[in-house]
Protein backbone atom coordinates (compact mmCIF):
# COMPACT_ATOMS: atom_id res chain seq x y z
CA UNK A 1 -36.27 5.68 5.40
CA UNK A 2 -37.03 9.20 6.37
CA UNK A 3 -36.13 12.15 4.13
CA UNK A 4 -33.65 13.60 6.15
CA UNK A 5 -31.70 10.09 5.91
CA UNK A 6 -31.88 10.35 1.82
CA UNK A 7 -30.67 13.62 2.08
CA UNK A 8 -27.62 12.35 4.37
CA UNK A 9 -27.22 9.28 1.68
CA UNK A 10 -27.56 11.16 -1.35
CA UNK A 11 -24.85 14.06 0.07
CA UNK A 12 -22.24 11.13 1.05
CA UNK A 13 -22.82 9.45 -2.33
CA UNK A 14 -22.65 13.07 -4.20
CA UNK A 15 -19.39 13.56 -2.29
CA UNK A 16 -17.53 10.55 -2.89
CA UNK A 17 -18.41 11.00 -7.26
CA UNK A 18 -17.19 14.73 -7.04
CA UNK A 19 -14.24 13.53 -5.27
CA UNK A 20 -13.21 11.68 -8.15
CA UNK A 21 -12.44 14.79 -10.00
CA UNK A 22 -10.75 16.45 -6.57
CA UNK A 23 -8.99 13.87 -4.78
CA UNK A 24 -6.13 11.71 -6.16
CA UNK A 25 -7.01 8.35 -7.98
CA UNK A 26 -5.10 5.79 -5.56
CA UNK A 27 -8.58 7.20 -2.86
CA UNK A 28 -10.97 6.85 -5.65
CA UNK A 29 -10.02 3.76 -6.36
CA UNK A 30 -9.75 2.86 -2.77
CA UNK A 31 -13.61 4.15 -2.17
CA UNK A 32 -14.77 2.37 -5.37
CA UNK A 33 -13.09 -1.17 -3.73
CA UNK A 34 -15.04 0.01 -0.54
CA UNK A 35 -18.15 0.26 -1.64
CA UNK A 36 -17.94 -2.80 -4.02
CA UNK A 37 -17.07 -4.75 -0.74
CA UNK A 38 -20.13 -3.29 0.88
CA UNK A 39 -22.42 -5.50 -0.67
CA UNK A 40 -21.08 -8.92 0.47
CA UNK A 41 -20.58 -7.26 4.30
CA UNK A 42 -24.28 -6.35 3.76
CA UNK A 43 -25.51 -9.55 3.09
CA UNK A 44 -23.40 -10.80 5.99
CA UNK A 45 -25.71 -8.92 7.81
CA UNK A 46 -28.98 -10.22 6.30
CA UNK A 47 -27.54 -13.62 7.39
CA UNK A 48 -26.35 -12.15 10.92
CA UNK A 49 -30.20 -11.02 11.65
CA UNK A 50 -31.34 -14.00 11.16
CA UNK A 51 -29.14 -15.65 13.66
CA UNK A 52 -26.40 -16.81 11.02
CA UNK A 53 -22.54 -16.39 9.90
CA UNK A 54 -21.19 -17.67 6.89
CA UNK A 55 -17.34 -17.83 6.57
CA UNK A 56 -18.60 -19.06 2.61
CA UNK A 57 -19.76 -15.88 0.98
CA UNK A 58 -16.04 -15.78 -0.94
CA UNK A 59 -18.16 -18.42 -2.53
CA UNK A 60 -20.75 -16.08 -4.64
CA UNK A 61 -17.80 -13.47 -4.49
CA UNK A 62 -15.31 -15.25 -6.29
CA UNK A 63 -18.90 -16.11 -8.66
CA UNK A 64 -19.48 -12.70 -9.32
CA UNK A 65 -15.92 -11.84 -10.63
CA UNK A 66 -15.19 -14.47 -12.44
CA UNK A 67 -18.81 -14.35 -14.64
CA UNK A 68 -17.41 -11.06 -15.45
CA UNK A 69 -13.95 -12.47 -16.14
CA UNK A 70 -15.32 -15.86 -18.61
CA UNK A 71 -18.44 -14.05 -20.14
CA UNK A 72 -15.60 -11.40 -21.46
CA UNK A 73 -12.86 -13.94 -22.00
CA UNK A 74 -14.74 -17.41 -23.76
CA UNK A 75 -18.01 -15.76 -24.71
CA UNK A 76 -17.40 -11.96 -25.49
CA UNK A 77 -20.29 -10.53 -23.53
CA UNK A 78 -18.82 -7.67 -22.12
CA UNK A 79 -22.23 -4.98 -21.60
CA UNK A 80 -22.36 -4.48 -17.71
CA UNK A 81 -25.73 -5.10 -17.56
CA UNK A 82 -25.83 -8.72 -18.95
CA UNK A 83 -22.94 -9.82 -17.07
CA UNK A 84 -24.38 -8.68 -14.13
CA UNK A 85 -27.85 -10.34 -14.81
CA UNK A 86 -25.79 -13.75 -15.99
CA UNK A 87 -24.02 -13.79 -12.37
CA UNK A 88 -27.03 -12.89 -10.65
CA UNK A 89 -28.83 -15.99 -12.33
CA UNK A 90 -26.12 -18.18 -12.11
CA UNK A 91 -25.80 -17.11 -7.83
CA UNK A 92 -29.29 -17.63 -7.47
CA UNK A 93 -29.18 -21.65 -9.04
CA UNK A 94 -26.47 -22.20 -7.03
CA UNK A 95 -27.77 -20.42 -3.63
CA UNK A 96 -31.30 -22.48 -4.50
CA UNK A 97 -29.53 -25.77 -4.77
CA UNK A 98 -26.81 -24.96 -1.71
CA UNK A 99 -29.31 -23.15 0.40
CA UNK A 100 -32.11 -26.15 0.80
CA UNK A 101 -29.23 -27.72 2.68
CA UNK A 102 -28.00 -25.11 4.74
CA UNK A 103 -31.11 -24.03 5.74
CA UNK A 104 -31.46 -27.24 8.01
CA UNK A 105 -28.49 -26.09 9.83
CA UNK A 106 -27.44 -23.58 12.45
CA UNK A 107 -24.87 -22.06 14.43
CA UNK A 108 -20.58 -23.81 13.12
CA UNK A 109 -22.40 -26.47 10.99
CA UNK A 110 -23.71 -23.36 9.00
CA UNK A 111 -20.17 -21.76 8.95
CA UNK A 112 -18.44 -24.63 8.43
CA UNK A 113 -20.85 -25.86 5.32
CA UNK A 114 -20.35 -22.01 3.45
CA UNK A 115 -16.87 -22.23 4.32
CA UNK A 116 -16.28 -25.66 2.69
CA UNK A 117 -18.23 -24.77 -0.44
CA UNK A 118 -16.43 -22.00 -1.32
CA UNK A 119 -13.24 -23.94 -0.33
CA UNK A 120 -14.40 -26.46 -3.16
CA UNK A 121 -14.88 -23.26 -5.75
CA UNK A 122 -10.99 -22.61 -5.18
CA UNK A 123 -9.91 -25.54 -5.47
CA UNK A 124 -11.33 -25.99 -9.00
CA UNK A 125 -10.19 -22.88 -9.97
CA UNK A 126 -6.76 -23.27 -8.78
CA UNK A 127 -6.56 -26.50 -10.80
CA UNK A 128 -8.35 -24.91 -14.07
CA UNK A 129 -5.44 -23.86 -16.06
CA UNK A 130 -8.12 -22.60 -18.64
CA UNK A 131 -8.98 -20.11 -15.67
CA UNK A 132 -5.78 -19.03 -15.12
CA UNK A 133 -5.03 -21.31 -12.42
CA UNK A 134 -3.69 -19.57 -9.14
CA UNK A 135 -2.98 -16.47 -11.23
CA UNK A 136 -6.36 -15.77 -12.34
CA UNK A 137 -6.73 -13.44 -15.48
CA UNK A 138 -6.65 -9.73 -16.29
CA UNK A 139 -10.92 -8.20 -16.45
CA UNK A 140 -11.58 -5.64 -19.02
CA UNK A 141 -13.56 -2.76 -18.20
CA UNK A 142 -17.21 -3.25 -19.54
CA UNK A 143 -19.25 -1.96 -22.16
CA UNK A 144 -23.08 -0.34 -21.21
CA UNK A 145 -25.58 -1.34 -23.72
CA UNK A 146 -22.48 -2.05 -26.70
CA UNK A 147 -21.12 1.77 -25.71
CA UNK A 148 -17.63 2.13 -24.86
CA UNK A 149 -15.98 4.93 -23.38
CA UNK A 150 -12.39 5.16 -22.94
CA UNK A 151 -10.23 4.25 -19.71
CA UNK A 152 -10.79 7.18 -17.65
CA UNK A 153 -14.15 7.76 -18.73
CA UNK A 154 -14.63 3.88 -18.34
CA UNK A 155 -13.42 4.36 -14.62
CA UNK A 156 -15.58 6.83 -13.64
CA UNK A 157 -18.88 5.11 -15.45
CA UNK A 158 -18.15 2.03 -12.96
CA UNK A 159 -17.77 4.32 -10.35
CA UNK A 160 -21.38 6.13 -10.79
CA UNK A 161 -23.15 2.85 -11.32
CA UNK A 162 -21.62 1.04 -8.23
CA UNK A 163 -22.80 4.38 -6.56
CA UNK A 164 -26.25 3.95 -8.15
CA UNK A 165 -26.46 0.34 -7.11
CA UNK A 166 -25.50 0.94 -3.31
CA UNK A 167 -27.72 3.93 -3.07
CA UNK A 168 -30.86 1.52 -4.60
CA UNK A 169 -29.76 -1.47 -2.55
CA UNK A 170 -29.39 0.88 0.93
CA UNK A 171 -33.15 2.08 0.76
CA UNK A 172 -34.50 -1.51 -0.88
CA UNK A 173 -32.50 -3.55 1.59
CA UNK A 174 -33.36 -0.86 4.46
CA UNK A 175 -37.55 -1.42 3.63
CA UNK A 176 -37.14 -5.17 3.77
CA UNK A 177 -35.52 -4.56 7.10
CA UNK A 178 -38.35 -2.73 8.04
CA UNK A 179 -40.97 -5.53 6.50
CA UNK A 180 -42.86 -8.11 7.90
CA UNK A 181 -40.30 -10.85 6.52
CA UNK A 182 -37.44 -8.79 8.12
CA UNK A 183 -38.80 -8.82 11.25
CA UNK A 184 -39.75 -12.27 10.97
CA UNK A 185 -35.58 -12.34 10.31
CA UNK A 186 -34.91 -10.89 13.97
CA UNK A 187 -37.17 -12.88 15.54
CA UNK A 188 -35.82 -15.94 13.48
CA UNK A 189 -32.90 -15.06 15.80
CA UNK A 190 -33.85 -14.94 18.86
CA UNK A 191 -36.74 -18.38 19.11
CA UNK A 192 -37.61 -20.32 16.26
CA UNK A 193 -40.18 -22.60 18.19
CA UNK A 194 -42.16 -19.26 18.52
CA UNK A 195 -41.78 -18.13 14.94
CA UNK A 196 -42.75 -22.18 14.08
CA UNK A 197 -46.42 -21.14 16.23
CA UNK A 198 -47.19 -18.46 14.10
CA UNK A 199 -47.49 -20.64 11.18
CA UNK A 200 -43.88 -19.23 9.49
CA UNK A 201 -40.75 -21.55 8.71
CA UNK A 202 -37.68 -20.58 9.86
CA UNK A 203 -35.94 -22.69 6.97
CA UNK A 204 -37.42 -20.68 4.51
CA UNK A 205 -36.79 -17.20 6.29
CA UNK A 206 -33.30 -18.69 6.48
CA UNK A 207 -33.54 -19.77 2.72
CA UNK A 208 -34.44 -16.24 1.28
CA UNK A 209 -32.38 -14.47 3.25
CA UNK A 210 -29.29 -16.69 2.29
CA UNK A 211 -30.24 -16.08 -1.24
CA UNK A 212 -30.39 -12.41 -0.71
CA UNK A 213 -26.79 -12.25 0.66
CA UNK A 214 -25.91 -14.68 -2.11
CA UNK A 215 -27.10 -12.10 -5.01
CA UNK A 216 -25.40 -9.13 -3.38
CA UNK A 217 -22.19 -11.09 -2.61
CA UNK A 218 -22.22 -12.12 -6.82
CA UNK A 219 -23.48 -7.97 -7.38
CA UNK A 220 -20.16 -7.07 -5.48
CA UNK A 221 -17.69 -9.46 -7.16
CA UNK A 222 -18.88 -8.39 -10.37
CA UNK A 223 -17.97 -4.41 -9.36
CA UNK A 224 -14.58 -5.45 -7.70
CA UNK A 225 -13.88 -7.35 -11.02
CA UNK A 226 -14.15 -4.85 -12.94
CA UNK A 227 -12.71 -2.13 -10.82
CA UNK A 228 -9.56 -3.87 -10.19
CA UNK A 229 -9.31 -5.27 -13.27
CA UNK A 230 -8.36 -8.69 -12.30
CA UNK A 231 -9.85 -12.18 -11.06
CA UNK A 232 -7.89 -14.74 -8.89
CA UNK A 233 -8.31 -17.79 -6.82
CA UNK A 234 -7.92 -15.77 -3.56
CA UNK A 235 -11.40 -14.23 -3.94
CA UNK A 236 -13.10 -18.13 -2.82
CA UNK A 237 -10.22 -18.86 -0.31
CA UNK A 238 -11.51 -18.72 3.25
CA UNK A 239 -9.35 -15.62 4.36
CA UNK A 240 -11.34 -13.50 1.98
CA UNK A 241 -14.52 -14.56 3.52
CA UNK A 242 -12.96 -13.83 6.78
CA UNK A 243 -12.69 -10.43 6.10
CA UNK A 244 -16.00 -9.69 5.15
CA UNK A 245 -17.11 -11.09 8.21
CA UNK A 246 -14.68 -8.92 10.05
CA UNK A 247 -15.89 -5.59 8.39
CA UNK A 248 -19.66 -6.89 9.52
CA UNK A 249 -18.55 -6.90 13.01
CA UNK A 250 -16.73 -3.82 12.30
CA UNK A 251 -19.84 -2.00 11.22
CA UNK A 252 -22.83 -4.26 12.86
CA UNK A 253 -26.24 -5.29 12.17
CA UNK A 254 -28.42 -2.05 13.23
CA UNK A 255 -28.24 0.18 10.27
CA UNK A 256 -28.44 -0.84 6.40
CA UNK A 257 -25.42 2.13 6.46
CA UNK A 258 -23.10 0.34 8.50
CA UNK A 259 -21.33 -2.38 6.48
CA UNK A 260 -20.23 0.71 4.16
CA UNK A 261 -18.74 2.68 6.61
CA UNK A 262 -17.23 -0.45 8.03
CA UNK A 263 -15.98 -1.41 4.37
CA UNK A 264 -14.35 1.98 3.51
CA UNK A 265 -12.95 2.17 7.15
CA UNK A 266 -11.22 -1.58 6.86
CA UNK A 267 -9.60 -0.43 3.34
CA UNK A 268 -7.95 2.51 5.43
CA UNK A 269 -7.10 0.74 8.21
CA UNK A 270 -5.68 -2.27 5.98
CA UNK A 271 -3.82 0.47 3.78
CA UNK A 272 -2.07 2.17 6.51
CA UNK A 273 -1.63 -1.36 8.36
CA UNK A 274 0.37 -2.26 6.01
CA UNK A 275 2.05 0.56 5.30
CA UNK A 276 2.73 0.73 8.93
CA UNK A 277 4.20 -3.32 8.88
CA UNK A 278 3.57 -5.45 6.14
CA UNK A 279 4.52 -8.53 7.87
CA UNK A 280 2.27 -8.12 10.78
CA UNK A 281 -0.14 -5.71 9.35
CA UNK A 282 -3.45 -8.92 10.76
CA UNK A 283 -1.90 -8.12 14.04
CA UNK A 284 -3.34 -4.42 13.81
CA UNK A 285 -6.50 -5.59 12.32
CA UNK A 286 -6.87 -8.29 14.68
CA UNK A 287 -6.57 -5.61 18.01
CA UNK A 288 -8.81 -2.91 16.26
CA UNK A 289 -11.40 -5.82 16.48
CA UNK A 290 -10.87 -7.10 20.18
CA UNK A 291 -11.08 -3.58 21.21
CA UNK A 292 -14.80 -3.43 19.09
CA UNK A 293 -15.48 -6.61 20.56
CA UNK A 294 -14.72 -5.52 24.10
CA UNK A 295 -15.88 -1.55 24.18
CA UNK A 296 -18.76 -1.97 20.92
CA UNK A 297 -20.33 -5.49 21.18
CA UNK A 298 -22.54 -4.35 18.39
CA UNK A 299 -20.44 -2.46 15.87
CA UNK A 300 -19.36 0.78 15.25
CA UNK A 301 -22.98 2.44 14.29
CA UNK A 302 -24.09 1.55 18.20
CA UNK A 303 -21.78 4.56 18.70
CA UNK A 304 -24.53 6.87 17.48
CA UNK A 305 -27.05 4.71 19.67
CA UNK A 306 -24.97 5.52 22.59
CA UNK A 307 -25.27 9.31 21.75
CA UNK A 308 -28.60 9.41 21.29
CA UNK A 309 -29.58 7.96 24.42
CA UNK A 310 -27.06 10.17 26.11
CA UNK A 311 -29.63 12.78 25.15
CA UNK A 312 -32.53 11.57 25.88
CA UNK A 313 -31.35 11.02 29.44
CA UNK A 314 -30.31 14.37 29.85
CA UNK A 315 -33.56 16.01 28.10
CA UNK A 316 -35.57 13.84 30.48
CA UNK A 317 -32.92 15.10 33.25
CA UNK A 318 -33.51 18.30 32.72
């Protein structure tokens, strides 16, 4: 990643944290959601390059939030950094186990699989009365290394370090893009047989990269735990993962960028949706994306593509 692009990254970041001192706390909450989201949409992405969708990652979502939720509740860990290490640990045993089965399979059997799985996770949760059942239970916000702060101050701390974590986890997961085993990941895609000749395995390119989308899937439940202050059910059940998958067609698989444009774009358009009809809000959502479908096969962020080709042909013109 180029300088110029930190520049851009670091500016939109600096803007949305100053904004939470300018613009009205319904908007910082909604961008804090957003960028929360982000991280599950981006590892929708790491699965799309490889030649995969999972209608599952609810699964490691749902994971994510409720560590936060039971570590506080049963156990009272409630530092941010240990919660977040104990979901990432616990996402990884479970990707490990989950993935050396997936990995064998492609195309609905791969949605279908993710999808059940997480289907499972509700269930149990649902019937856990200890867990709040289909309620779920209020999430406290955390403590950062046994230091508390008070509400506001506690609101604005979770909104720095989700900040933090996106702008570490756009230029890490933007160099593995750019790596060897990323694009190994594209060409995963497009011909395994040929990927099989150079000596690689596609089940393990398909393995790593599921567990990469599992750990930031778990990273972003964690965040929207705490930032909404609740944990339910809903975040396993299949619509949730259907969602994500929507903002990741929303945004598309070129740019590391695009699933958090895409995210804080869907919370608007859901917002005003709604607003607009809340009993056929999906009906909005469901045209913006058969337009995208139709006019932007490949997301939103081809739109800058399209630009910049526009000028080169007319450089080259003239």
């Amino acid at each position: 990643m180029d300088k110029k692009t930190h520049m851009i990254l670091l500016c939109c970041l600096l803007l949305i944290l100053i904004g939470n001192f300018i613009f009205p706390k319904w908007l910082t909450f909604l961008f804090n959601i957003s960028l929360a989201k982000a991280f599950i949409v981006l590892g929708l992405v790491i699965l799309m390059r490889v030649g995969l969708v999972s209608f599952g990652q609810g699964l490691y979502y749902c994971i994510g939030g409720y560590v936060a939720g039971i570590c506080q509740k049963f156990f009272g860990i409630n530092d941010f950094f240990m919660i977040l290490l104990i979901g990432i640990f616990i996402s990884l045993i479970v990707s490990f186990l989950l993935g050396l089965l997936l990995c064998n399979y492609r195309d609905i059997f791969f949605a279908m699989f993710t999808l059940a799985f997480s289907m499972i996770l509700y269930g149990i949760i649902v019937k856990t009365e200890t867990l709040g059942s289909t309620d779920g239970f209020n999430v406290k916000l955390p403590t950062y290394f046994t230091i508390s702060s008070s509400f506001a101050t506690g609101k604005f701390l979770i909104l720095l370090i989700t900040i933090l974590i996106a702008y570490f986890v756009i230029i890490y997961i933007r160099k593995f893009f750019n790596s060897e085993l990323g694009y190994i990941s594209l060409s995963t895609k497009e011909n395994e047989i040929r990927v099989e000749y150079l000596g690689i395995s596609p089940k393990i390119v398909i393995f790593i990269n599921y567990s990469l989308a599992a750990i930031l899937a778990t990273v972003g439940g964690a965040l929207t735990a705490f930032v909404s202050g609740h944990v339910d059910p809903d975040m396993a059940y299949w619509t949730t993962s259907g969602e994500f998958v929507f903002v990741a067609l929303l945004g598309g698989t070129m740019h590391v960028i695009a699933p958090f444009i895409a995210s804080i774009l869907f919370e608007f358009i859901h917002m005003y949706a709604y607003d607009i009809s809340p009993n056929t809000w999906q009906i909005i959502l469901g045209s913006i994306l058969l337009l995208i479908i139709i006019f932007l096969p490949r997301g939103l962020w081809s739109i800058g593509e399209i630009f910049r080709k526009k000028e080169v042909k007319d450089a080259s013109n003239s």
